[in-house]
Protein backbone atom coordinates (compact mmCIF):
# COMPACT_ATOMS: atom_id res chain seq x y z
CA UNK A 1 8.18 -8.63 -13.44
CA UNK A 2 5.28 -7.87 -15.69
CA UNK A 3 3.28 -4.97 -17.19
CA UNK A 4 4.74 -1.71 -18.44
CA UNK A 5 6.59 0.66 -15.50
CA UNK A 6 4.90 3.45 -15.04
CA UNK A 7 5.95 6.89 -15.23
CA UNK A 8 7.75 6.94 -11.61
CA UNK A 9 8.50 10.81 -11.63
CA UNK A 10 5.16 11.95 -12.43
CA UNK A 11 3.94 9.63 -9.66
CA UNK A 12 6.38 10.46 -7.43
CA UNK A 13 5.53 13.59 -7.44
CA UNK A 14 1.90 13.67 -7.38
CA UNK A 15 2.95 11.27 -3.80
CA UNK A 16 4.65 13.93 -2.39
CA UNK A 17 2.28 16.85 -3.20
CA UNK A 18 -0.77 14.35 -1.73
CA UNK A 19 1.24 13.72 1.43
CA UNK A 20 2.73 16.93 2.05
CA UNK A 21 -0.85 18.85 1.24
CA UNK A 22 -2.69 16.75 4.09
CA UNK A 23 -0.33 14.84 6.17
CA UNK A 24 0.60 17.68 8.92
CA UNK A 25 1.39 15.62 12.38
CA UNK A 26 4.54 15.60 13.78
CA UNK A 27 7.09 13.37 12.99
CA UNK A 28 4.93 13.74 9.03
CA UNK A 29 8.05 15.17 7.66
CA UNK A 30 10.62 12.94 9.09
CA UNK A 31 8.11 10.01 7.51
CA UNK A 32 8.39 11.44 3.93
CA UNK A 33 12.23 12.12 4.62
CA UNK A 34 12.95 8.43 5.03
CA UNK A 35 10.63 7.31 1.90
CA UNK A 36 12.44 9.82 -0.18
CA UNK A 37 16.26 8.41 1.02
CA UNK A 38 18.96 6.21 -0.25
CA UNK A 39 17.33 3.97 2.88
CA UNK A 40 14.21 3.15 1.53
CA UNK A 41 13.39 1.84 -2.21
CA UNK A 42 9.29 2.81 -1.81
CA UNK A 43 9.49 4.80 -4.83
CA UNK A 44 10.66 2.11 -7.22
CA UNK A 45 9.37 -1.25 -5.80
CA UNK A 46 7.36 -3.74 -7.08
CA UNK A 47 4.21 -4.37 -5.01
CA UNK A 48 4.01 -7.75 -5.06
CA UNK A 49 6.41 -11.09 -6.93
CA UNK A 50 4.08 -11.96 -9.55
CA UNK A 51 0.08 -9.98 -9.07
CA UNK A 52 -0.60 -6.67 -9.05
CA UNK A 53 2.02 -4.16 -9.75
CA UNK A 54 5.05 -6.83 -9.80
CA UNK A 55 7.24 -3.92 -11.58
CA UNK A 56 9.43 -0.94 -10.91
CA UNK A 57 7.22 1.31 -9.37
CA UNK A 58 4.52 -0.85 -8.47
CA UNK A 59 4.15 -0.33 -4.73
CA UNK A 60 3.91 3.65 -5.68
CA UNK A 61 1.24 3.38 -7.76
CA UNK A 62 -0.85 1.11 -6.04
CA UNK A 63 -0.50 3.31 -3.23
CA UNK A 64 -2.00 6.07 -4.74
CA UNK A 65 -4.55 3.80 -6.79
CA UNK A 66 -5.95 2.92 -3.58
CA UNK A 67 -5.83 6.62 -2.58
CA UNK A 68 -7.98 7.62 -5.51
CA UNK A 69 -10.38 4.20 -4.29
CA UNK A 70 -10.56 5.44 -0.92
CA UNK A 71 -11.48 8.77 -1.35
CA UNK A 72 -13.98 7.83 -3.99
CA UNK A 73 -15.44 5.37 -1.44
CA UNK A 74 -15.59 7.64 1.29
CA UNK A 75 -17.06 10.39 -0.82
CA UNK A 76 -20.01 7.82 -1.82
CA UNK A 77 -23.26 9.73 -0.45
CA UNK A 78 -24.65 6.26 0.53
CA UNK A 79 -21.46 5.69 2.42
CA UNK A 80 -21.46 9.07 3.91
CA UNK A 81 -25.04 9.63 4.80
CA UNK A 82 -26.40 5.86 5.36
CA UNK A 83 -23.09 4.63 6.71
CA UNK A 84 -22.41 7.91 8.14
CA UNK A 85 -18.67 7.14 7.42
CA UNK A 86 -16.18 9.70 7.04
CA UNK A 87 -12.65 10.77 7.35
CA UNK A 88 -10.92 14.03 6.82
CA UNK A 89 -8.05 14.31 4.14
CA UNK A 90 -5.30 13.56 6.50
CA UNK A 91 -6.62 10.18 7.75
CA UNK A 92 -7.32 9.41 4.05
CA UNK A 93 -3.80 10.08 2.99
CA UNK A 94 -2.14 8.38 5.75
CA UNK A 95 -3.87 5.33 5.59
CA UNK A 96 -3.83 4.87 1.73
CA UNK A 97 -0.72 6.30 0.84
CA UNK A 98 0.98 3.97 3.92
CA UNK A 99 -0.80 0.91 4.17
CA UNK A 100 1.67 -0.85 2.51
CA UNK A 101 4.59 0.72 3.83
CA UNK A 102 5.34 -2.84 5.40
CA UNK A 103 6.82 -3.59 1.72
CA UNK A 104 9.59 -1.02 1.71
CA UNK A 105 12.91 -3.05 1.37
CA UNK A 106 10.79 -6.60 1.05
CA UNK A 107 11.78 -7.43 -2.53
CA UNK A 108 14.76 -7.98 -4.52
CA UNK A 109 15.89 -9.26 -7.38
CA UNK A 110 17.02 -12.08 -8.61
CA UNK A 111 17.18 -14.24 -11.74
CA UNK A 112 16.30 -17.70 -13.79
CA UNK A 113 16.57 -19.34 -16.47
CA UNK A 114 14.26 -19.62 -18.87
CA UNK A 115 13.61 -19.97 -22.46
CA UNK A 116 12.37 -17.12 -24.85
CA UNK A 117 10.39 -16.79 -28.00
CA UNK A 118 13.06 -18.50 -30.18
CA UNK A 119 13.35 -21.34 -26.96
CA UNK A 120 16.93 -20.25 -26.33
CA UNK A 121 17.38 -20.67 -22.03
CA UNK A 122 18.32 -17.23 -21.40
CA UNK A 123 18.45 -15.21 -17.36
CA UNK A 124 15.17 -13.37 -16.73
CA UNK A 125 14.67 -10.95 -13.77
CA UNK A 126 12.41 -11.66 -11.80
CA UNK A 127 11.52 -10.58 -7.85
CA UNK A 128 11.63 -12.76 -4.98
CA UNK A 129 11.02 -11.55 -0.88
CA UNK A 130 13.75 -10.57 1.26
CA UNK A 131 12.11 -10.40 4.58
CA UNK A 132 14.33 -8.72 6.99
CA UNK A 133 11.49 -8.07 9.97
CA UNK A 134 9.02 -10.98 9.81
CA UNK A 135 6.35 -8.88 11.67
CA UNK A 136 3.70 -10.00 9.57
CA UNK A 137 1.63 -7.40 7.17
CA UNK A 138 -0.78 -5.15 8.13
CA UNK A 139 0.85 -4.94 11.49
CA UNK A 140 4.63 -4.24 10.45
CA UNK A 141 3.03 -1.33 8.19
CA UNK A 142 1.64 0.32 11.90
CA UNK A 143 4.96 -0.60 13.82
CA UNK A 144 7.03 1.38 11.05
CA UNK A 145 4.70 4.25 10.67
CA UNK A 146 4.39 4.77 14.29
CA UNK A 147 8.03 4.73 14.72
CA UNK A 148 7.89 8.33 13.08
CA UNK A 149 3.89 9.54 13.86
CA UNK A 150 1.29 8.72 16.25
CA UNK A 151 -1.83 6.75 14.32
CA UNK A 152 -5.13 7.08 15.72
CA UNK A 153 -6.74 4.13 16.92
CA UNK A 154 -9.00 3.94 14.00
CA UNK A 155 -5.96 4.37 11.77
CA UNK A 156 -3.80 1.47 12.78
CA UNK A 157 -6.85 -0.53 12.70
CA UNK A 158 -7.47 0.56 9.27
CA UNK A 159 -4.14 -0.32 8.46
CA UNK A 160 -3.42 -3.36 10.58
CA UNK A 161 -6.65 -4.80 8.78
CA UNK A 162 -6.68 -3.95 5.21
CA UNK A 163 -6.11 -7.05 3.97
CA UNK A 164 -9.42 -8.24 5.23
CA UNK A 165 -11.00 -11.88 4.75
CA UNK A 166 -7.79 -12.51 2.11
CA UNK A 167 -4.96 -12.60 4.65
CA UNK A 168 -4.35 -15.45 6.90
CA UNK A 169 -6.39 -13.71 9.94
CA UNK A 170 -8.53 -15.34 12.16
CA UNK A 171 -11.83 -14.53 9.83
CA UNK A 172 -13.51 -13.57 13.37
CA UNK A 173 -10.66 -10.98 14.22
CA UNK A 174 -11.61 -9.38 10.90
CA UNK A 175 -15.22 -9.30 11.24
CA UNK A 176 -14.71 -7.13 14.07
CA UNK A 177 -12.31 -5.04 13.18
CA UNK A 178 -14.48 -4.27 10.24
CA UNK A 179 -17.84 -3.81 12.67
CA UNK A 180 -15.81 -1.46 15.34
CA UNK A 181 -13.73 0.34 12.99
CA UNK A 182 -15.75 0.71 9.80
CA UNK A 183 -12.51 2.52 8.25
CA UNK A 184 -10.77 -0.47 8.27
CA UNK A 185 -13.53 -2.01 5.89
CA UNK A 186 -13.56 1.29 3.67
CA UNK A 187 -9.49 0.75 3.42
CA UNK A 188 -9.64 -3.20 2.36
CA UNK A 189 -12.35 -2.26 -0.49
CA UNK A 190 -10.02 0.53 -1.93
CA UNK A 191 -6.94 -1.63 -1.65
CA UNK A 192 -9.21 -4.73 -3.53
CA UNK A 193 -10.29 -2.16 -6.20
CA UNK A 194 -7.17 -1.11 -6.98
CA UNK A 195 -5.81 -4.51 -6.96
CA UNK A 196 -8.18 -6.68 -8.56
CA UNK A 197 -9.49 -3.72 -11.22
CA UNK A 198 -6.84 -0.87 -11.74
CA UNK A 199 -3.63 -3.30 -11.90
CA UNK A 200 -5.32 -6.48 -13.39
């Protein structure tokens, strides 16, 4: 449980208008329903134990950190004329905004001891996971989306592969993924720019 928590409403918010402005498929709204209820804790968990954003609100802003990557990325004339890559606002905000959906009731907390600046052993919060469907990462974030919308191929393999060479994949799986779906690639550089340079 480090850094400062960020201003949750404000980023709530600016979640909500993103999704709802671009995200227009059906079953879009009964998606945004279940992130906003009492069933889901999206809005105010951590997004991961102890790295990036491991604080209230961390999964929410990293979402939309690698939102803001992503569309930077894509909107790269190198990337868009060389690469010819592209994708229109609603594939963008899907699969930014819901890559890590897979992290949605993962985390709780718990506490430890631990001694503070005068060396007194006092309980700290801290998180630790609470993995109630062991369907692994990338692929647990398509299985829940698609339980509400259909994802386009290039989508769920976006999604499914975002975690690139730093997950425990098969590094020839990845490779290609990344060759036949170049979105997938675009996706795993957003999500380690927002990781290892926005939340460091």
């Amino acid at each position: 449980m480090n850094g400062a928590t960020p201003d949750i409403a404000a980023l709530k918010q600016r979640f909500i208008d993103i999704y709802s402005e671009n995200v227009k498929r059906e079953g879009s709204d009964k998606l945004l329903e279940y992130l906003l209820s009492s069933k889901s804790d999206f809005f105010t968990a951590p997004a991961s134990t102890r790295y990036h954003g491991s604080y209230e609100g961390g999964l929410l802003e990293h979402s939309l950190n690698v939102y803001d990557c992503l569309c930077d990325y894509l909107d790269r004339p190198r990337v868009k004329e060389l690469y010819g890559l592209s994708a229109d606002k609603e594939t963008r905000a899907i699969i930014a905004l819901l890559h890590d959906i897979c992290k949605v009731n993962f985390y709780k907390t718990d506490f430890r001891n631990a001694k503070n600046d005068q060396g007194v052993w006092e309980k700290v919060p801290y998180y630790t996971i609470d993995d109630r469907l062991p369907y692994g990462h990338g692929e647990k974030s398509v299985y829940i989306i698609t339980g509400f919308m259909r994802l386009s191929r290039e989508e769920a393999f976006a999604i499914r592969f975002h975690m690139g060479f730093s997950g425990s994949e098969d590094i020839n799986l990845v490779g290609r993924a990344f060759e036949q779906f170049p979105l997938a690639y675009a996706l795993h550089a957003a999500d380690m720019e927002a990781s290892y340079f926005m939340e460091r």
